[in-house]
N, C-alpha and C. Protein backbone atom coordinates (compact mmCIF):
# COMPACT_ATOMS: atom_id res chain seq x y z
N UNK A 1 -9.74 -74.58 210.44
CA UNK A 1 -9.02 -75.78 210.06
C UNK A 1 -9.92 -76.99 210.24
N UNK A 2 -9.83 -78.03 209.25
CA UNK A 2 -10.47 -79.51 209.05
C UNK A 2 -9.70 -80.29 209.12
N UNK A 3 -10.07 -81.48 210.02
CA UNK A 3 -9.39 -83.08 209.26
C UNK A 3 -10.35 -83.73 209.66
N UNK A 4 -10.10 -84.09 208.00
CA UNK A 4 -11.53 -85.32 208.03
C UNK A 4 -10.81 -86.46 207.34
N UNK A 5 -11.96 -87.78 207.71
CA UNK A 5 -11.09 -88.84 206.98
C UNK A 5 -12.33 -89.42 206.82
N UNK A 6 -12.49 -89.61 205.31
CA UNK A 6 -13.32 -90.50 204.35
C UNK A 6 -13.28 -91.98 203.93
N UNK A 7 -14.54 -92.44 203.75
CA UNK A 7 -13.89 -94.05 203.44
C UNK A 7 -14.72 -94.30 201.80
N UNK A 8 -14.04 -94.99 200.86
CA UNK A 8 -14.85 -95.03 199.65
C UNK A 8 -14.90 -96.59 199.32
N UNK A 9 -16.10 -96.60 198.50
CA UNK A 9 -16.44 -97.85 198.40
C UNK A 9 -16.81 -97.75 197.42
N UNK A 10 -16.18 -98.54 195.89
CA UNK A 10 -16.75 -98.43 194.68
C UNK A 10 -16.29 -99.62 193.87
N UNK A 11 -16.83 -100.60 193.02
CA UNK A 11 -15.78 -101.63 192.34
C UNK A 11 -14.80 -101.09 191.49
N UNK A 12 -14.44 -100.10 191.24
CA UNK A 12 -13.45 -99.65 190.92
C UNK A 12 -12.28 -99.07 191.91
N UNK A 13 -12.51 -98.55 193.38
CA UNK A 13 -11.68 -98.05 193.97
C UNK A 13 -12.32 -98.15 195.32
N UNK A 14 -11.67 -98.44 196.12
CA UNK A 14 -11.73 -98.86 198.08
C UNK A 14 -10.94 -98.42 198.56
N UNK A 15 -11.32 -98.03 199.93
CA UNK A 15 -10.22 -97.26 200.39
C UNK A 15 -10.40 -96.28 201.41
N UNK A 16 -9.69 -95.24 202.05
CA UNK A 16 -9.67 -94.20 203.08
C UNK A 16 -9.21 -93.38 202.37
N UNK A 17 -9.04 -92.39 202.87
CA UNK A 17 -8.52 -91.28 202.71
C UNK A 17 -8.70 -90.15 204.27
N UNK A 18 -7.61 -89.19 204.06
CA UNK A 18 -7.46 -88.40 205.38
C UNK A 18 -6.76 -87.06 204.49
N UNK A 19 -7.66 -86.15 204.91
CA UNK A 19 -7.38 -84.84 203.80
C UNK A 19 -7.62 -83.66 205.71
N UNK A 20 -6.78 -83.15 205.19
CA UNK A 20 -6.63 -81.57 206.14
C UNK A 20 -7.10 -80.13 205.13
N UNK A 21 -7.74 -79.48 205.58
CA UNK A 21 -8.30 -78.01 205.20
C UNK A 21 -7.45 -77.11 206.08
N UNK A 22 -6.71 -76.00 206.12
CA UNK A 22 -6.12 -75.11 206.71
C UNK A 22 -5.95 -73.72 205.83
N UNK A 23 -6.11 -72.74 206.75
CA UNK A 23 -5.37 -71.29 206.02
C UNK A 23 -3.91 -71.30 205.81
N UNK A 24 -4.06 -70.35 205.10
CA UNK A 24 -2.58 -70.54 204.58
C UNK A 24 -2.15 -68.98 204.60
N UNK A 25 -0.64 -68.87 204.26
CA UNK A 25 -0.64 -67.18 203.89
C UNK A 25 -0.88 -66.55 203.02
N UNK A 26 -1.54 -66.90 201.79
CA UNK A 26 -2.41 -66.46 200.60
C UNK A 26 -3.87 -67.05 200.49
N UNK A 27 -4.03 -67.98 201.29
CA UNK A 27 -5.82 -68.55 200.86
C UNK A 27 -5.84 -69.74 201.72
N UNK A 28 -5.96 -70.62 201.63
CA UNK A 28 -6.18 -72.13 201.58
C UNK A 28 -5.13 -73.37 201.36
N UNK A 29 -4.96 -74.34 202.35
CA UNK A 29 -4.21 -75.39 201.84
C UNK A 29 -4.78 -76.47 202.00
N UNK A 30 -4.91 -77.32 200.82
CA UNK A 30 -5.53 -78.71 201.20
C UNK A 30 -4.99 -79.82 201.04
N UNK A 31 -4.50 -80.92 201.81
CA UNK A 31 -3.51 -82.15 201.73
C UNK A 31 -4.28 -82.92 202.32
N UNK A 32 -3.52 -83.73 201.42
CA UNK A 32 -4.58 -85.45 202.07
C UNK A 32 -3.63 -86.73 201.58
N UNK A 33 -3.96 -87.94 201.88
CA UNK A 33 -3.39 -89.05 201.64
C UNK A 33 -4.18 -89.97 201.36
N UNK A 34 -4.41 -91.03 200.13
CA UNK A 34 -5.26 -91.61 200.10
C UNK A 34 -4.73 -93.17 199.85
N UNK A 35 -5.29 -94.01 200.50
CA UNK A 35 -4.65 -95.37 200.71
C UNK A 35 -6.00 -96.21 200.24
N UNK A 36 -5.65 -97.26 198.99
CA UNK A 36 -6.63 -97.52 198.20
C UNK A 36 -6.38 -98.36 197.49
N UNK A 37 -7.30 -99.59 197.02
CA UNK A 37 -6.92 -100.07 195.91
C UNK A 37 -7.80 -99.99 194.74
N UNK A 38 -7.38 -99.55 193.59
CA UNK A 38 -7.83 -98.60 192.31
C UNK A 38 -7.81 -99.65 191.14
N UNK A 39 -8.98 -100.28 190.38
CA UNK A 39 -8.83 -101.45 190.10
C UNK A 39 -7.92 -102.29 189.91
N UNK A 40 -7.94 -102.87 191.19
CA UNK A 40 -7.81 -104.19 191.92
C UNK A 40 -6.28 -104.13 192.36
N UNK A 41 -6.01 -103.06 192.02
CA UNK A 41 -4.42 -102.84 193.06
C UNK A 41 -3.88 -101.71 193.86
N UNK A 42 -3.13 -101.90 194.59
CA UNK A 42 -3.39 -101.03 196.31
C UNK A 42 -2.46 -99.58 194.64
N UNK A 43 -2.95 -98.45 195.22
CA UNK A 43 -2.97 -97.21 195.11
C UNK A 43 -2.35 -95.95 196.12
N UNK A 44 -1.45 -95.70 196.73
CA UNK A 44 -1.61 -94.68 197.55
C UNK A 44 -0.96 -93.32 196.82
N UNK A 45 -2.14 -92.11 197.10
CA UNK A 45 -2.00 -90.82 196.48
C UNK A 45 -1.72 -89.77 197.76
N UNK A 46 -0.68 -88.91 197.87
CA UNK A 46 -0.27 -87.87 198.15
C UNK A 46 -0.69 -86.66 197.30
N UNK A 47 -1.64 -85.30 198.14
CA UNK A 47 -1.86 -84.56 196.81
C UNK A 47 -1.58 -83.06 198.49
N UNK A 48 -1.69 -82.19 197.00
CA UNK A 48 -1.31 -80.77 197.86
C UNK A 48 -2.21 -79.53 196.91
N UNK A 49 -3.33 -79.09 197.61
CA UNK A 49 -3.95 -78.27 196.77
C UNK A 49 -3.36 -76.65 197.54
N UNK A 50 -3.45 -75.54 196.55
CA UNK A 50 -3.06 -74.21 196.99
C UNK A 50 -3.97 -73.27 196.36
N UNK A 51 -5.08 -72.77 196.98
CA UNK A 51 -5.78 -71.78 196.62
C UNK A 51 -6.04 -70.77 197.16
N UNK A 52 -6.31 -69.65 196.40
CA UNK A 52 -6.50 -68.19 197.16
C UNK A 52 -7.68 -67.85 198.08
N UNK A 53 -7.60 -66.78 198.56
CA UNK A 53 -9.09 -66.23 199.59
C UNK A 53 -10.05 -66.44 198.80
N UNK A 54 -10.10 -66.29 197.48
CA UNK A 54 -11.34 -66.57 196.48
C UNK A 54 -11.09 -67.67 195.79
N UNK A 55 -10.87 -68.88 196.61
CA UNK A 55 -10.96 -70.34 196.52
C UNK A 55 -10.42 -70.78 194.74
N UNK A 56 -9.88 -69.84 194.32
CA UNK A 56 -9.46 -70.11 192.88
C UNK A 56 -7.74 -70.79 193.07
N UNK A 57 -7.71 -72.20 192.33
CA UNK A 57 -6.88 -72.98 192.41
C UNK A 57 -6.00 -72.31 191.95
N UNK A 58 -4.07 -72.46 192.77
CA UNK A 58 -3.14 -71.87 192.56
C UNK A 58 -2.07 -72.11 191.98
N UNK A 59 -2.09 -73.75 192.63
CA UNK A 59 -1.19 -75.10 192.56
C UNK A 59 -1.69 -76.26 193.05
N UNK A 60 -0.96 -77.46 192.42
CA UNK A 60 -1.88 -78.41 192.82
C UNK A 60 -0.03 -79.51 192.56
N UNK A 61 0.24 -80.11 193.53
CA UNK A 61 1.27 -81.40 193.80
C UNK A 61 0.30 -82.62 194.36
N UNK A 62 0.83 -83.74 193.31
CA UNK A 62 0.33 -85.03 193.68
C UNK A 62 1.31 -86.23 193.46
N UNK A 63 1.27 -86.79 194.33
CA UNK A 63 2.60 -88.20 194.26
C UNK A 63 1.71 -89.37 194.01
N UNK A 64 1.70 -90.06 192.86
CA UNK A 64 1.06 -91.60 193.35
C UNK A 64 2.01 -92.96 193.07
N UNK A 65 1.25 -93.54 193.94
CA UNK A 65 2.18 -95.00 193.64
C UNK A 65 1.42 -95.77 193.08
N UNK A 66 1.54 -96.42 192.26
CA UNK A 66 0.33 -97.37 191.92
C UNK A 66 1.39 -99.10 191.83
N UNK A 67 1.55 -100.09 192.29
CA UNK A 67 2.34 -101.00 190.96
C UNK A 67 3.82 -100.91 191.08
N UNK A 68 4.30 -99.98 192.28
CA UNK A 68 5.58 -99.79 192.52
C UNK A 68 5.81 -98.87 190.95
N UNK A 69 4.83 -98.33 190.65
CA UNK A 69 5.69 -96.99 189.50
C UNK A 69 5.48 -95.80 190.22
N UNK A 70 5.62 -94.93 190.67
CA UNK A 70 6.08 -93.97 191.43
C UNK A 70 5.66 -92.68 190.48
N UNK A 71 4.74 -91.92 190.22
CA UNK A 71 4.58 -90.75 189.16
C UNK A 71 4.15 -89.28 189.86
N UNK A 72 4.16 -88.47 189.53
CA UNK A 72 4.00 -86.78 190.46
C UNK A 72 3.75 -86.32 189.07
N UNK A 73 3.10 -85.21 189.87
CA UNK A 73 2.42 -84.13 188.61
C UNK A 73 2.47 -82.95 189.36
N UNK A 74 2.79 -81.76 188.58
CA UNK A 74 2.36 -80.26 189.56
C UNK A 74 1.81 -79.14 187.97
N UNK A 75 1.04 -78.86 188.72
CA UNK A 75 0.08 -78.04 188.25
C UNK A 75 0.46 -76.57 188.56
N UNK A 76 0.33 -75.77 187.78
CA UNK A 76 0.67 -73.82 188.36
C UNK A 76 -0.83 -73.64 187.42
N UNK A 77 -1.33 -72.53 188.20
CA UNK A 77 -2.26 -71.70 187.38
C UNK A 77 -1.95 -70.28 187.78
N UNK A 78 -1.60 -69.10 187.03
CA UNK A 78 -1.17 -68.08 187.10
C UNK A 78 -2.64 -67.34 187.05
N UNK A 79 -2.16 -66.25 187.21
CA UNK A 79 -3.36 -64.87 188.03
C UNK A 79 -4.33 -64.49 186.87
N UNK A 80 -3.46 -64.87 185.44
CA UNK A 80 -4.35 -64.66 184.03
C UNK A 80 -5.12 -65.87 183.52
N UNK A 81 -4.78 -66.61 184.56
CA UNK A 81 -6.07 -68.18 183.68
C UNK A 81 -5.02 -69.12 182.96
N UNK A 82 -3.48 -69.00 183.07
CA UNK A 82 -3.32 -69.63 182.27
C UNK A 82 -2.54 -71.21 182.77
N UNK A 83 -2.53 -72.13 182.36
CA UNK A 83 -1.95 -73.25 183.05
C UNK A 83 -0.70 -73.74 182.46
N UNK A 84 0.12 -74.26 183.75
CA UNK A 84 1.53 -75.00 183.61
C UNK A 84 1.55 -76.37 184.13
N UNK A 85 1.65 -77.97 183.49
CA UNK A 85 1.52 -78.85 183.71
C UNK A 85 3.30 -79.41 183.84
N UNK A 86 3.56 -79.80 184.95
CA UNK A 86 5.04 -80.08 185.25
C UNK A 86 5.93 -79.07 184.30
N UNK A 87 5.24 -77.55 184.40
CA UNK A 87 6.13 -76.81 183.80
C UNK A 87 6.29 -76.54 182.45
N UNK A 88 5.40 -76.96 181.81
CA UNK A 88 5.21 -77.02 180.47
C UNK A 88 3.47 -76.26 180.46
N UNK A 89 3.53 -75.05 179.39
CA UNK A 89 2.24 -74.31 179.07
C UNK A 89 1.25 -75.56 178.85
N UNK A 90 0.18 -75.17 179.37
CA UNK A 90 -1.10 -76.12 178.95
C UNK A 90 -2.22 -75.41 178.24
N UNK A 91 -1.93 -74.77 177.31
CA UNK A 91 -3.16 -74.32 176.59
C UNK A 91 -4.25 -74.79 176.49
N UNK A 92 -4.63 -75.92 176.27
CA UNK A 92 -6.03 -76.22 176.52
C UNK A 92 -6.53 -76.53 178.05
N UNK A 93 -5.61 -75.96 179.23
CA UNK A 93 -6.76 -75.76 180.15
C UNK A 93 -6.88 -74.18 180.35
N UNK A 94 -6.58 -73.57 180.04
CA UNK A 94 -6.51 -72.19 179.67
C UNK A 94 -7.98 -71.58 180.13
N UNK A 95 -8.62 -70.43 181.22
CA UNK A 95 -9.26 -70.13 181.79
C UNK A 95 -9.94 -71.07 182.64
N UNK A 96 -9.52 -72.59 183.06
CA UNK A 96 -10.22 -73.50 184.15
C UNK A 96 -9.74 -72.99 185.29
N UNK A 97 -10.72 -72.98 186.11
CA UNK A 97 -10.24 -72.28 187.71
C UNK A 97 -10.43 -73.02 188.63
N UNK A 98 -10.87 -73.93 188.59
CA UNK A 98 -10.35 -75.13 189.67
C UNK A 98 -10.03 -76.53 188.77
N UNK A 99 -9.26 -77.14 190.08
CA UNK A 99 -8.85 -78.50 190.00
C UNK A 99 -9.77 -79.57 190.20
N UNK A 100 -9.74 -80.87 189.77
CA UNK A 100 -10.77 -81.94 190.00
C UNK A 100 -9.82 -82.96 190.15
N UNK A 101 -9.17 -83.52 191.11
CA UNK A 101 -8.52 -84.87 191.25
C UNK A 101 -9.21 -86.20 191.29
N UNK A 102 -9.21 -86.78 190.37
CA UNK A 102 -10.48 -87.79 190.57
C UNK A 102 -10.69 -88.73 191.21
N UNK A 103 -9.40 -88.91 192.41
CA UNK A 103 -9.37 -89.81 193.37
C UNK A 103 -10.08 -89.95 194.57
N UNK A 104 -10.40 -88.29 194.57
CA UNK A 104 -11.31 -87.82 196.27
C UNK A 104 -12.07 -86.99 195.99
N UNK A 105 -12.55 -86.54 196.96
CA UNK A 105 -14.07 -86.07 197.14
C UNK A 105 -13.41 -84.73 197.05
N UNK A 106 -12.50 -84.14 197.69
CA UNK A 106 -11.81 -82.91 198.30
C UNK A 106 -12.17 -81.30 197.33
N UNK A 107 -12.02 -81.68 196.36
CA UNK A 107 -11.45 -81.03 195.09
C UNK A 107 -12.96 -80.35 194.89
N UNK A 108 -14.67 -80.90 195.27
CA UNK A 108 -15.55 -80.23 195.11
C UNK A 108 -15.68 -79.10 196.26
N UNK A 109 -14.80 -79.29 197.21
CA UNK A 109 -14.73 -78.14 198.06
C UNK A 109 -14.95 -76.84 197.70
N UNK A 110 -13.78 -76.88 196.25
CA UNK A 110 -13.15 -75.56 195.53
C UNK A 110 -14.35 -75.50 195.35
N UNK A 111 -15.29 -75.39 194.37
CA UNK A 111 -16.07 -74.63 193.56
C UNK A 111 -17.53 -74.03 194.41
N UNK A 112 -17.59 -75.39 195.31
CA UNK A 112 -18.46 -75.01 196.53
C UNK A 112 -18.32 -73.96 197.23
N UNK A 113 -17.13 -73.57 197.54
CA UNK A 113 -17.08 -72.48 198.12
C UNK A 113 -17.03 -71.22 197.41
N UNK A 114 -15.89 -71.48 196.17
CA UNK A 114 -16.24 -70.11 195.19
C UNK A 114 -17.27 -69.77 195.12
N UNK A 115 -17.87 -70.36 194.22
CA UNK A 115 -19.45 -70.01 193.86
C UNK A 115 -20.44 -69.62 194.81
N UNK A 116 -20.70 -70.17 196.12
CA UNK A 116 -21.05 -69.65 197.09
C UNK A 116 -22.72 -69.68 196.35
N UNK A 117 -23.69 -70.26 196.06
CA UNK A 117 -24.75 -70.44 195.52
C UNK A 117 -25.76 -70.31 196.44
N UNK A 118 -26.86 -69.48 196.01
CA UNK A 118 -28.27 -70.10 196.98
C UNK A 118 -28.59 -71.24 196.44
N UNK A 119 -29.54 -71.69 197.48
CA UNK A 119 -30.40 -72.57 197.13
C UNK A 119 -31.23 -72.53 195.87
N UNK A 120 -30.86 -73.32 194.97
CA UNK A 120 -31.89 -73.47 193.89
C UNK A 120 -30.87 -73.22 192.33
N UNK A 121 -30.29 -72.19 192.82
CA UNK A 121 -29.40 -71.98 191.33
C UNK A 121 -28.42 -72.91 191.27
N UNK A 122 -27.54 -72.53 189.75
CA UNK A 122 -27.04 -73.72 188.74
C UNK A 122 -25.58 -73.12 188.02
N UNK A 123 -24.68 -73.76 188.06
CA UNK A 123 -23.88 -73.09 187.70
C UNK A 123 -22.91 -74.21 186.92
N UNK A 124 -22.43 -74.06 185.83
CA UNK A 124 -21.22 -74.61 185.08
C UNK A 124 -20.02 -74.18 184.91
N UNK A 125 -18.86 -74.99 185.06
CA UNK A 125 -17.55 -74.73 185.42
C UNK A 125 -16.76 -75.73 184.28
N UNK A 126 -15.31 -74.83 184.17
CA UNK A 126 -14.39 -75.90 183.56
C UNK A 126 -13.46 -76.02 184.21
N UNK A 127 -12.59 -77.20 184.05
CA UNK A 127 -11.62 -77.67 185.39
C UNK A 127 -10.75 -78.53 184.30
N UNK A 128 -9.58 -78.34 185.39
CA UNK A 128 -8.49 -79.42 185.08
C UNK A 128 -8.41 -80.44 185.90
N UNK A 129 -8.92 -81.63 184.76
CA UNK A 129 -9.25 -82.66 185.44
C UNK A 129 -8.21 -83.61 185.26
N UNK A 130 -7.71 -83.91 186.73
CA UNK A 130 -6.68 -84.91 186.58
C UNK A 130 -7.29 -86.38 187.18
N UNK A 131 -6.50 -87.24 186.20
CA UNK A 131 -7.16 -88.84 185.68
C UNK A 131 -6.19 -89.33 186.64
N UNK A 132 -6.62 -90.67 187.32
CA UNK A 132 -5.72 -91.74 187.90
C UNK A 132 -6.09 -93.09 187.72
N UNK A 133 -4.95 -93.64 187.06
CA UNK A 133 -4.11 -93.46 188.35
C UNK A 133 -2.74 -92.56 187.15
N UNK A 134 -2.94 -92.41 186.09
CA UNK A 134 -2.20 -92.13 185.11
C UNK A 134 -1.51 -90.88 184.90
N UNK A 135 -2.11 -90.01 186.07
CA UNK A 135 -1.81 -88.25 186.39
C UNK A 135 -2.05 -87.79 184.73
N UNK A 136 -2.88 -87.71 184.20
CA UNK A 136 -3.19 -87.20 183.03
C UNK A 136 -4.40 -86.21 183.01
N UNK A 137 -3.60 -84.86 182.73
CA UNK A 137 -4.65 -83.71 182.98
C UNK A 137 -5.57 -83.57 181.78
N UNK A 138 -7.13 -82.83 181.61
CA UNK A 138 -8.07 -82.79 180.73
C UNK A 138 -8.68 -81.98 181.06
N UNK A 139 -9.24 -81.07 180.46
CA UNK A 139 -10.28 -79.86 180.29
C UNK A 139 -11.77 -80.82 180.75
N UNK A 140 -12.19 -80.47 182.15
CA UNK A 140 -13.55 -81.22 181.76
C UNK A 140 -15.01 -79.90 181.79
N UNK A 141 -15.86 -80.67 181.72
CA UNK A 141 -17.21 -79.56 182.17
C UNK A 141 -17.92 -80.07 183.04
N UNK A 142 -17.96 -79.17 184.18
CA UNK A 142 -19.19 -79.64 185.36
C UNK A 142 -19.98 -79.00 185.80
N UNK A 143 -21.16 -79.62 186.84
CA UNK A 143 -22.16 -78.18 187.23
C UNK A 143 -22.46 -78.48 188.52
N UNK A 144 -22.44 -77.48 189.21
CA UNK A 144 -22.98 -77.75 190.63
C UNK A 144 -24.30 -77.22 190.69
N UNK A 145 -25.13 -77.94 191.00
CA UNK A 145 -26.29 -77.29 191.33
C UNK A 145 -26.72 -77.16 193.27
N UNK A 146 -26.96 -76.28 194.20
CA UNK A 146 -27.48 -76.45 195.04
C UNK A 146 -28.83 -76.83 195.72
N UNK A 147 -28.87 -77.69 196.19
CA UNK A 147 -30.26 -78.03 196.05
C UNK A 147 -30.70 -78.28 197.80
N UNK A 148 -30.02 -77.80 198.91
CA UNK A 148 -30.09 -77.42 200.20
C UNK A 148 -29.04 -76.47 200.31
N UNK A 149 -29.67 -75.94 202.31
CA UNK A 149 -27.68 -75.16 202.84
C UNK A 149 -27.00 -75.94 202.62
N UNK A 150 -27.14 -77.82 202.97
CA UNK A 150 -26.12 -78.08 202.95
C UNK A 150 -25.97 -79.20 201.85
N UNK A 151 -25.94 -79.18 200.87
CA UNK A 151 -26.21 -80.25 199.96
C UNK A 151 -26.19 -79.79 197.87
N UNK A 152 -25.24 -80.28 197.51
CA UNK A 152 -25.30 -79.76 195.92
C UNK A 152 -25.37 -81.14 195.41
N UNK A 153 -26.09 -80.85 194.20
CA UNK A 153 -25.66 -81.90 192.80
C UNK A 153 -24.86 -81.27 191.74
N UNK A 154 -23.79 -82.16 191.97
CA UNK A 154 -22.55 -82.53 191.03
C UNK A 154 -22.66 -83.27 190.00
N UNK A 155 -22.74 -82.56 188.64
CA UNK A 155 -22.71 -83.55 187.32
C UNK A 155 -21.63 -82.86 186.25
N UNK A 156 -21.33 -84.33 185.30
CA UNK A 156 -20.31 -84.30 184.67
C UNK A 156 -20.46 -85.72 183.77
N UNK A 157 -20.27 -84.89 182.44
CA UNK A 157 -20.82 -86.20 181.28
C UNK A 157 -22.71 -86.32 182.06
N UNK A 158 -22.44 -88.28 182.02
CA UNK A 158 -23.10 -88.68 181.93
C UNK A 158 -23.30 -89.26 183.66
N UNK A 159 -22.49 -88.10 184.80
CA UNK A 159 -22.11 -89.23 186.15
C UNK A 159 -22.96 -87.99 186.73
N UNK A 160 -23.83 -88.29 187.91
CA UNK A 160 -24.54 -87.16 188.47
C UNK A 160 -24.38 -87.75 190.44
N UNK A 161 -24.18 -87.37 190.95
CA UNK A 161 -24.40 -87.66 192.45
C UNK A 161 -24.82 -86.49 193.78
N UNK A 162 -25.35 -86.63 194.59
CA UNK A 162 -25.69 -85.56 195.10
C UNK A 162 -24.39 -85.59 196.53
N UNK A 163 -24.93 -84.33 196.68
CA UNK A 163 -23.00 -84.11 197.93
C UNK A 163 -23.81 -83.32 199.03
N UNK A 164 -23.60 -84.14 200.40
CA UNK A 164 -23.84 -83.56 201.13
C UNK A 164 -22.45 -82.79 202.24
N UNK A 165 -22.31 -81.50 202.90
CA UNK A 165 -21.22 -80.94 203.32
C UNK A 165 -21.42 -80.59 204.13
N UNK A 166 -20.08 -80.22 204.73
CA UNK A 166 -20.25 -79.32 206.04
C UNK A 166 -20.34 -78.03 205.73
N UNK A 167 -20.06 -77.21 207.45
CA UNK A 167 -20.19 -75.85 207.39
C UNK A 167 -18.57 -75.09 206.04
N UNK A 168 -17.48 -75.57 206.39
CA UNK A 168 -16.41 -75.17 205.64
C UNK A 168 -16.78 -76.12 204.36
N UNK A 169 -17.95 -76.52 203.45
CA UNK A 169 -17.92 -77.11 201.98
C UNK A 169 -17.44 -78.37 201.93
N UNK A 170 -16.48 -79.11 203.04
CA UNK A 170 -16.33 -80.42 202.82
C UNK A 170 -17.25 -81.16 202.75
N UNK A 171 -16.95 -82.74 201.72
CA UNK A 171 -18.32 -83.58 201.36
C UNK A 171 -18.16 -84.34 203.10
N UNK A 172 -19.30 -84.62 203.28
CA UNK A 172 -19.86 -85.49 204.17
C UNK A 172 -19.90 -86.75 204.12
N UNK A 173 -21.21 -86.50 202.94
CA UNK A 173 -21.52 -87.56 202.17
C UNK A 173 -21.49 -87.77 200.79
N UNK A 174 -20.72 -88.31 199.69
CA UNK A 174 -20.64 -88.22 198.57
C UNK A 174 -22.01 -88.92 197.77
N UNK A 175 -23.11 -89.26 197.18
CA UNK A 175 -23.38 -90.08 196.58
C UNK A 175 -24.13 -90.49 197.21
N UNK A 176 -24.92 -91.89 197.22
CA UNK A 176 -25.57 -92.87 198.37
C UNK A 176 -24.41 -93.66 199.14
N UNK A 177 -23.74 -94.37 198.38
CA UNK A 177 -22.56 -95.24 198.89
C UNK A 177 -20.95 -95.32 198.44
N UNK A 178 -20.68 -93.93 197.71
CA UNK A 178 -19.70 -93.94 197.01
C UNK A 178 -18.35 -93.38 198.27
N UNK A 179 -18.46 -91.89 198.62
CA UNK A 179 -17.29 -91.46 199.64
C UNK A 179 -18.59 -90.80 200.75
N UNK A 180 -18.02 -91.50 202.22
CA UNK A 180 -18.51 -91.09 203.10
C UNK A 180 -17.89 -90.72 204.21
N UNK A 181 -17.99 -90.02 205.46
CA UNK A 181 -16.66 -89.17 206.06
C UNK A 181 -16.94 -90.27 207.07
N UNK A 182 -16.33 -90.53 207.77
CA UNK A 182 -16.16 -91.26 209.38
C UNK A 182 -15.79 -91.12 210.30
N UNK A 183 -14.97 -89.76 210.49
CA UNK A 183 -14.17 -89.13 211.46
C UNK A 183 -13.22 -87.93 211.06
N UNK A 184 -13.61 -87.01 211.96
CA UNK A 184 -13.12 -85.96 211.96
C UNK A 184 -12.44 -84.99 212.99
């Protein structure tokens, strides 16, 4: 079990966050709370990740407030690849096996640990990438590359940052100055 609590610093989004890692009775549970303001107005996100022993995303619940509008999203991914967005089929995320919440660092956990990489190799992934503050899910493409034990580069599009982690895959350090941990 983890609790860590991150602080981010970006002109687009400021803020803390406090995310817990725990077993669960099928895999993994990951919750966190993130208290923030997301350009230029306070933000707070409630999220709930559920993944198996083989770190493959199960479910995913998120509450945000942004503006006093109040919005939730839940995510199912079934055992065949296929996705349910508040319950409704999502065909185009159809074989993505992890989640990417784009509010926190948390979410590179997943693939870090799936993949389980040496040093040096490269790997590309597709994910359901959920947007905020708008909870709007998207097929994205990313790659982790490892480039220490403890350290990957994360790219996507045109955004690249390097991630430094702990022993259980949590980021440490996101970036140079983007999400950094402060207590745990």
């Amino acid at each position: 079990m983890a609790d860590v609590v991150w602080t981010v610093s970006h002109p687009e989004l400021s803020g803390a966050e406090r995310c817990r890692l725990e077993p669960s009775a099928t895999g993994w549970l990951l919750t966190g709370l993130v208290v923030a303001v997301f350009e230029q107005a306070p933000i707070d996100v409630r999220y709930e990740v559920a993944v198996g022993d083989d770190w493959v995303t199960r479910s995913v619940m998120v509450a945000a407030d942004r503006l006093r509008q109040p919005r939730t999203l839940r995510l199912d991914r079934d055992l065949d690849g296929g996705w349910r967005v508040d319950g409704a089929a999502a065909p185009a995320l159809d074989g993505c096996v992890d989640v990417d919440l784009g509010i926190t660092p948390v979410t590179n956990t997943l693939p870090i640990r799936r993949l389980g990489l040496e040093v040096g190799a490269e790997r590309a992934i597709t994910v359901a990438w959920v947007k905020f503050p708008a909870l709007t899910v998207a097929r994205g493409r990313q790659t982790y590359t490892r480039i220490a034990d403890d350290a990957w580069r994360y790219s996507s599009d045109s955004f690249a940052a390097d991630l430094t982690v702990d022993a259980d895959g949590l980021v440490v350090r996101y970036g140079d100055d983007l999400w950094h941990r402060v207590g745990e």
